[in-house]
N, C-alpha and C. Protein backbone atom coordinates (compact mmCIF):
# COMPACT_ATOMS: atom_id res chain seq x y z
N UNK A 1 -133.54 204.23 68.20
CA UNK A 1 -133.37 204.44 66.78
C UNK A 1 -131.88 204.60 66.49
N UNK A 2 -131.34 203.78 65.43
CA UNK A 2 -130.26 204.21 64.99
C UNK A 2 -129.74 205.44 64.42
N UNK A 3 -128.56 205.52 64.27
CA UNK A 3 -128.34 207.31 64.41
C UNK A 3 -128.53 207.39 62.79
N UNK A 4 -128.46 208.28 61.94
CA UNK A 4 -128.29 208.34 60.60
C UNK A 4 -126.90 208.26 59.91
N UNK A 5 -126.32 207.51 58.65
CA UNK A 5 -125.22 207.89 58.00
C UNK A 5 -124.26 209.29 58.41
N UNK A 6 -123.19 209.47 58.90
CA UNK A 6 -122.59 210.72 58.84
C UNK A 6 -123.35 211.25 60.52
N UNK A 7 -124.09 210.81 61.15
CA UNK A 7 -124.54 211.40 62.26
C UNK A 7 -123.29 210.65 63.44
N UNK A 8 -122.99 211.74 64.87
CA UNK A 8 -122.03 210.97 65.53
C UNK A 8 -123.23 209.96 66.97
N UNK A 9 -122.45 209.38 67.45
CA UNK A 9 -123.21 208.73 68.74
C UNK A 9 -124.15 207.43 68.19
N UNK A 10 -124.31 206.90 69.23
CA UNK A 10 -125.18 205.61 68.52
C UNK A 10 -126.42 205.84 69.59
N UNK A 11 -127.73 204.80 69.31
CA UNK A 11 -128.89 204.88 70.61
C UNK A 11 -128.40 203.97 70.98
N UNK A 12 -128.73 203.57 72.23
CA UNK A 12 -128.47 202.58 73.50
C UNK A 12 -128.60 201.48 72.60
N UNK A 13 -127.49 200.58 72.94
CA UNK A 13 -128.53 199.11 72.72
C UNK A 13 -127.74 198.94 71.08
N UNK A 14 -127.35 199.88 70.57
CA UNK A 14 -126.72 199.54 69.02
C UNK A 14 -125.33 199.78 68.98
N UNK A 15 -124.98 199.55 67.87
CA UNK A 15 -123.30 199.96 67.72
C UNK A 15 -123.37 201.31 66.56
N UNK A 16 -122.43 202.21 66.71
CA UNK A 16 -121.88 202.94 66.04
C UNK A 16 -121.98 203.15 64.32
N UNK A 17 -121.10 202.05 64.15
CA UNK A 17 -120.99 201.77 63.03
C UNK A 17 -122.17 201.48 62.20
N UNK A 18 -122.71 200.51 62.52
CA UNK A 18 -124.05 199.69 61.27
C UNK A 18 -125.66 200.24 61.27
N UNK A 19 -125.84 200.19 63.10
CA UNK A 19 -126.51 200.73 63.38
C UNK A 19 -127.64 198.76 64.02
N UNK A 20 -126.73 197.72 63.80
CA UNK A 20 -126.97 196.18 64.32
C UNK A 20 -127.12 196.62 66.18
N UNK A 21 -127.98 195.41 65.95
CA UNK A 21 -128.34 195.27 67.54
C UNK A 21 -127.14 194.91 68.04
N UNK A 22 -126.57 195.12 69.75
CA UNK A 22 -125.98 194.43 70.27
C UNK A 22 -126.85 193.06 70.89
N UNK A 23 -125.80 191.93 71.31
CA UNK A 23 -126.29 190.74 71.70
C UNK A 23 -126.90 191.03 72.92
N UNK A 24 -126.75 192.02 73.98
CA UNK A 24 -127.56 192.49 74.88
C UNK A 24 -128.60 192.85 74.53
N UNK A 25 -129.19 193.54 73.75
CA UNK A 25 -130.36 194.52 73.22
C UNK A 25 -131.05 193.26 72.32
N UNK A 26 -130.39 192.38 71.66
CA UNK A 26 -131.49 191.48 71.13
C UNK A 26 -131.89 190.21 71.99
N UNK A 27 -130.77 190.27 73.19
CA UNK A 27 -131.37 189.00 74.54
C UNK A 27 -132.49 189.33 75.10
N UNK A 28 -132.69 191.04 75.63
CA UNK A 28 -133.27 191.48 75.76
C UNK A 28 -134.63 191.71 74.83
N UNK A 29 -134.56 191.43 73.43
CA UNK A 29 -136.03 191.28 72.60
C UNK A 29 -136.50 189.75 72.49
N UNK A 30 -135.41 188.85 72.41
CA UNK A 30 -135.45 187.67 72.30
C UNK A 30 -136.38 187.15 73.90
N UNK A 31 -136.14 187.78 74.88
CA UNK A 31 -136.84 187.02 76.09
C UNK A 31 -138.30 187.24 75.82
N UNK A 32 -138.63 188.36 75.22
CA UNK A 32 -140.18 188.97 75.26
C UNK A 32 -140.77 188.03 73.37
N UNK A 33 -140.12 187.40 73.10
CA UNK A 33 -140.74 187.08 72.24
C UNK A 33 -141.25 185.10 71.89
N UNK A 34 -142.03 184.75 71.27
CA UNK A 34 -142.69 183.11 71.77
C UNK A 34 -141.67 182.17 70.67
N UNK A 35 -141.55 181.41 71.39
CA UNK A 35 -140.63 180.18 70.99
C UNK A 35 -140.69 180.30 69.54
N UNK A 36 -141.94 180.11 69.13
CA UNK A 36 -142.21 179.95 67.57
C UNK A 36 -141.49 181.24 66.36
N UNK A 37 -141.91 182.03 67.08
CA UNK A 37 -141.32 183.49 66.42
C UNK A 37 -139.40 183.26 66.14
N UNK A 38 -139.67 183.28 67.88
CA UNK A 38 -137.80 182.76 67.38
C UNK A 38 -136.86 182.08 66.42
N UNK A 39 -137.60 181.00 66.64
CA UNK A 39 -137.26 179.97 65.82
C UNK A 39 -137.79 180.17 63.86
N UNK A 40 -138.45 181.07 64.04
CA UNK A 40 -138.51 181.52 62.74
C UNK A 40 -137.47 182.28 62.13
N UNK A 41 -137.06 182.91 63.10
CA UNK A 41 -136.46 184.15 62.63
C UNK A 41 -134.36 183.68 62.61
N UNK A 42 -134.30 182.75 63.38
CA UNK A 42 -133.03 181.99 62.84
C UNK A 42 -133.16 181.69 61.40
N UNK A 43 -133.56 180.97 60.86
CA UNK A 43 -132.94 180.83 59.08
C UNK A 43 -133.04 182.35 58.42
N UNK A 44 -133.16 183.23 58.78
CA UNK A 44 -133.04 184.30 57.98
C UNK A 44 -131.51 184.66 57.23
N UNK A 45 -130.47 184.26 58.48
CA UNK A 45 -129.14 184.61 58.25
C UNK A 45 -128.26 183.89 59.08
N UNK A 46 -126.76 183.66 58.71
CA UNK A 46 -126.05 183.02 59.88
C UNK A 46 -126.08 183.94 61.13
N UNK A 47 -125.97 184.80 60.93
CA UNK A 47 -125.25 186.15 62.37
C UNK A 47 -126.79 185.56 63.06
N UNK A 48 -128.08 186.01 62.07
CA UNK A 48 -129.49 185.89 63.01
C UNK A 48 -129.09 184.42 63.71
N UNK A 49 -128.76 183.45 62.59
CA UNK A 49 -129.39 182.09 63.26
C UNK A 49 -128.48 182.21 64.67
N UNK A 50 -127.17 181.87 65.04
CA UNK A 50 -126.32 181.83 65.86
C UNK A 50 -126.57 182.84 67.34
N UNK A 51 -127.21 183.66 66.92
CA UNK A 51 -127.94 184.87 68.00
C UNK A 51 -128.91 184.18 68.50
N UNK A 52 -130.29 183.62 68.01
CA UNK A 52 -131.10 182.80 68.22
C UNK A 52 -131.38 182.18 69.00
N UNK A 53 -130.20 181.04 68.30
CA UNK A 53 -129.41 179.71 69.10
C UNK A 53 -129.05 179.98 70.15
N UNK A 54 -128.00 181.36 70.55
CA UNK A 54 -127.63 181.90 71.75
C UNK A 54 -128.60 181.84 72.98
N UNK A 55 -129.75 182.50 72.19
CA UNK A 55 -130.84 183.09 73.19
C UNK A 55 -131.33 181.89 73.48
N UNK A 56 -131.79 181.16 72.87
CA UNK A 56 -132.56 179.67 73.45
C UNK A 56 -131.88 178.92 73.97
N UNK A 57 -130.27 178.60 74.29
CA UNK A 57 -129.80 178.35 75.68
C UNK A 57 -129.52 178.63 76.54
N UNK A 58 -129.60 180.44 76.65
CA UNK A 58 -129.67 181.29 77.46
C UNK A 58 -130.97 180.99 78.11
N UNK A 59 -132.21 181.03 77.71
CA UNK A 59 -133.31 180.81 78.60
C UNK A 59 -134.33 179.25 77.65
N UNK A 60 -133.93 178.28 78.16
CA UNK A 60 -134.49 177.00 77.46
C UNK A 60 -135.92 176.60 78.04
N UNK A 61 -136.97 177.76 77.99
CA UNK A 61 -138.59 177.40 78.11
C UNK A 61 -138.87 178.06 76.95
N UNK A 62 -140.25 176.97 76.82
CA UNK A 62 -140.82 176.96 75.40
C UNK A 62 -142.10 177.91 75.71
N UNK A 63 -142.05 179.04 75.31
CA UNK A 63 -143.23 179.62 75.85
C UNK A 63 -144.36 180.10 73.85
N UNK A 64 -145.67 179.37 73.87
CA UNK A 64 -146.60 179.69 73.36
C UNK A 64 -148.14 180.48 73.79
N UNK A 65 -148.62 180.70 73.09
CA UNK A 65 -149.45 181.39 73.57
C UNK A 65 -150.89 181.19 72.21
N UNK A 66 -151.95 181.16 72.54
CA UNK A 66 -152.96 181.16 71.88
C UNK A 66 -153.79 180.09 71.40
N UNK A 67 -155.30 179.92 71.07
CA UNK A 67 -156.07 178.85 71.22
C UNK A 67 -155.56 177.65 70.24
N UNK A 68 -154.61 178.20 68.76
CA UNK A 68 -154.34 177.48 67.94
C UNK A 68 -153.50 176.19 68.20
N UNK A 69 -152.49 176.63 69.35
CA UNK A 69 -151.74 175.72 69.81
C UNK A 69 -151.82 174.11 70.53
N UNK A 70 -151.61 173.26 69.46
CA UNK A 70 -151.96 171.85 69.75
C UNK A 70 -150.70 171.17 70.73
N UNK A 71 -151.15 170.23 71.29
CA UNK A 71 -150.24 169.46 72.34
C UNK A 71 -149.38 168.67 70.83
N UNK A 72 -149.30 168.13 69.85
CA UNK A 72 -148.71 168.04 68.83
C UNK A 72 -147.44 168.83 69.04
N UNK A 73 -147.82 170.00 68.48
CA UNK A 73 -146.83 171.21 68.44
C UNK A 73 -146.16 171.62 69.36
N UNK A 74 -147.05 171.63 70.60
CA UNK A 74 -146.03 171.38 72.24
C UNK A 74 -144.88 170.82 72.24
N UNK A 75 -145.21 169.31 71.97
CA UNK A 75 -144.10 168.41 72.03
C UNK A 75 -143.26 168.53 70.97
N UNK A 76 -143.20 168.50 69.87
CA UNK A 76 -142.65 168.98 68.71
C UNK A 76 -141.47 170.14 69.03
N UNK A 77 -142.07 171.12 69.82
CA UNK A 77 -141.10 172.33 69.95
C UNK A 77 -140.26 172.00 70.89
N UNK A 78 -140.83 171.44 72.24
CA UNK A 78 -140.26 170.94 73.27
C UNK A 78 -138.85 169.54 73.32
N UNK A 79 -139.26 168.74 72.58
CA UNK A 79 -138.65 167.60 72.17
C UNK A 79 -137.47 167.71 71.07
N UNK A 80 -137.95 168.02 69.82
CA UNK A 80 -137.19 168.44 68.83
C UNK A 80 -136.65 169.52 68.07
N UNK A 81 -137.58 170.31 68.38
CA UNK A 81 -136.59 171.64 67.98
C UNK A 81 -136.09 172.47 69.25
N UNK A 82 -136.35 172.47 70.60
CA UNK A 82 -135.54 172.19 71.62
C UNK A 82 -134.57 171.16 72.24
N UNK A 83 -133.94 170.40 71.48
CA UNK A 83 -133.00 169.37 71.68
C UNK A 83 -133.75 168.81 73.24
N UNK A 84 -134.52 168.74 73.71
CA UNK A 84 -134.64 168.14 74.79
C UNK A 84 -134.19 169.12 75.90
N UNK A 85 -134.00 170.24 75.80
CA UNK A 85 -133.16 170.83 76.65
C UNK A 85 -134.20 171.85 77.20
N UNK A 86 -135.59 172.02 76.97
CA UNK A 86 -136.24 172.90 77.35
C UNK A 86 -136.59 172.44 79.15
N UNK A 87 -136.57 173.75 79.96
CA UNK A 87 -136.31 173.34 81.38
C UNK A 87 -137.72 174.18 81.81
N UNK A 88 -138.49 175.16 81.33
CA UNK A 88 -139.83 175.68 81.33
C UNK A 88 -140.91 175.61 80.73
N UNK A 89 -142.02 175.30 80.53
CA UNK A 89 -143.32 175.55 79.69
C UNK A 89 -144.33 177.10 80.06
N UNK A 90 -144.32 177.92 79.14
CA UNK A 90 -145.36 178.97 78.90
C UNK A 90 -146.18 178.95 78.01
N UNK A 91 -147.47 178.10 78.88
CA UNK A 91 -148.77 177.72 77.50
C UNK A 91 -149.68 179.09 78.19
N UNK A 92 -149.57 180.05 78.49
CA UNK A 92 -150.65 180.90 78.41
C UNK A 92 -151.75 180.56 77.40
N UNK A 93 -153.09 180.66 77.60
CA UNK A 93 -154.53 181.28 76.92
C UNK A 93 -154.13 180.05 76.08
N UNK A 94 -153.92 179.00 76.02
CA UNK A 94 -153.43 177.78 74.73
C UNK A 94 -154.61 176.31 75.60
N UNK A 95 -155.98 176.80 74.87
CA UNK A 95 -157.16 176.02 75.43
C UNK A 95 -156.92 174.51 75.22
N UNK A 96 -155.88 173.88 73.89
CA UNK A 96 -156.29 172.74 73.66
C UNK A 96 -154.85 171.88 74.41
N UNK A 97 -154.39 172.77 75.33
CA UNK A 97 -152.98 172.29 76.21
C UNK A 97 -153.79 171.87 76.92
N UNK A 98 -153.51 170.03 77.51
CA UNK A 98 -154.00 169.48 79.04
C UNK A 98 -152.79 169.15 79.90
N UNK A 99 -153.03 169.00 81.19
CA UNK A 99 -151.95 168.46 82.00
C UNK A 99 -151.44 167.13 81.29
N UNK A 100 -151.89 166.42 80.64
CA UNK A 100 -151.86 165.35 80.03
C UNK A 100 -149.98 165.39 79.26
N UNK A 101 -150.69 166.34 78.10
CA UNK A 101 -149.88 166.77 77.27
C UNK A 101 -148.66 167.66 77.84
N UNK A 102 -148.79 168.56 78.60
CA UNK A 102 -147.78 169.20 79.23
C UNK A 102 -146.62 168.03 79.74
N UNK A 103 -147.41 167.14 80.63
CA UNK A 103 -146.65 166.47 81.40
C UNK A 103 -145.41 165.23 80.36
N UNK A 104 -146.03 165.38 78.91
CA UNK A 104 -145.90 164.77 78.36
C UNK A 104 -144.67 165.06 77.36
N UNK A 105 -144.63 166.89 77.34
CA UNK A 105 -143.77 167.56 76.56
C UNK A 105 -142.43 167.66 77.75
């Protein structure tokens, strides 16, 4: 938790001043969270988008999760909104993923 206005010391992981994540502390949220989320959460702001961006060439696998997820959208994330640069796949519990399609993203 960030400290309050007028309070001294910061919590781990923040700065002083604002009470903003450091780029450690959000690499660190950014690994635990699914491709899709990420990539949402870039257009919010430049500072967000560029952090983002950071994190997804820091670790370039596309990891989804859940039955909704079409081999469509696989490739889609994999291909184009990963510049081609994705080097892992995490289809956990994602029923309508085949080797087909994997092999394909």
């Amino acid at each position: 938790m960030a400290p309050h206005e007028g309070e001294e010391g910061s919590s781990e992981g923040t700065t002083a001043a604002d009470g903003a994540f450091s780029l450690d502390t959000f690499s660190l949220i950014c690994a635990q969270m699914l491709t899709p989320d990420l990539l949402a959460c870039a257009p919010v702001s430049s500072a967000l988008h560029a952090l983002c961006t950071q994190a997804l060439k820091q670790n370039p696998a596309v990891r989804l999760r859940g039955p909704s997820v079409s081999a469509a959208r696989l490739l889609w994330l994999s291909r184009d909104r990963m510049g081609g640069s994705c080097e892992r796949l995490d289809v956990s519990d994602c029923e309508h993923i085949t080797k087909a399609s994997i092999t394909q993203a």
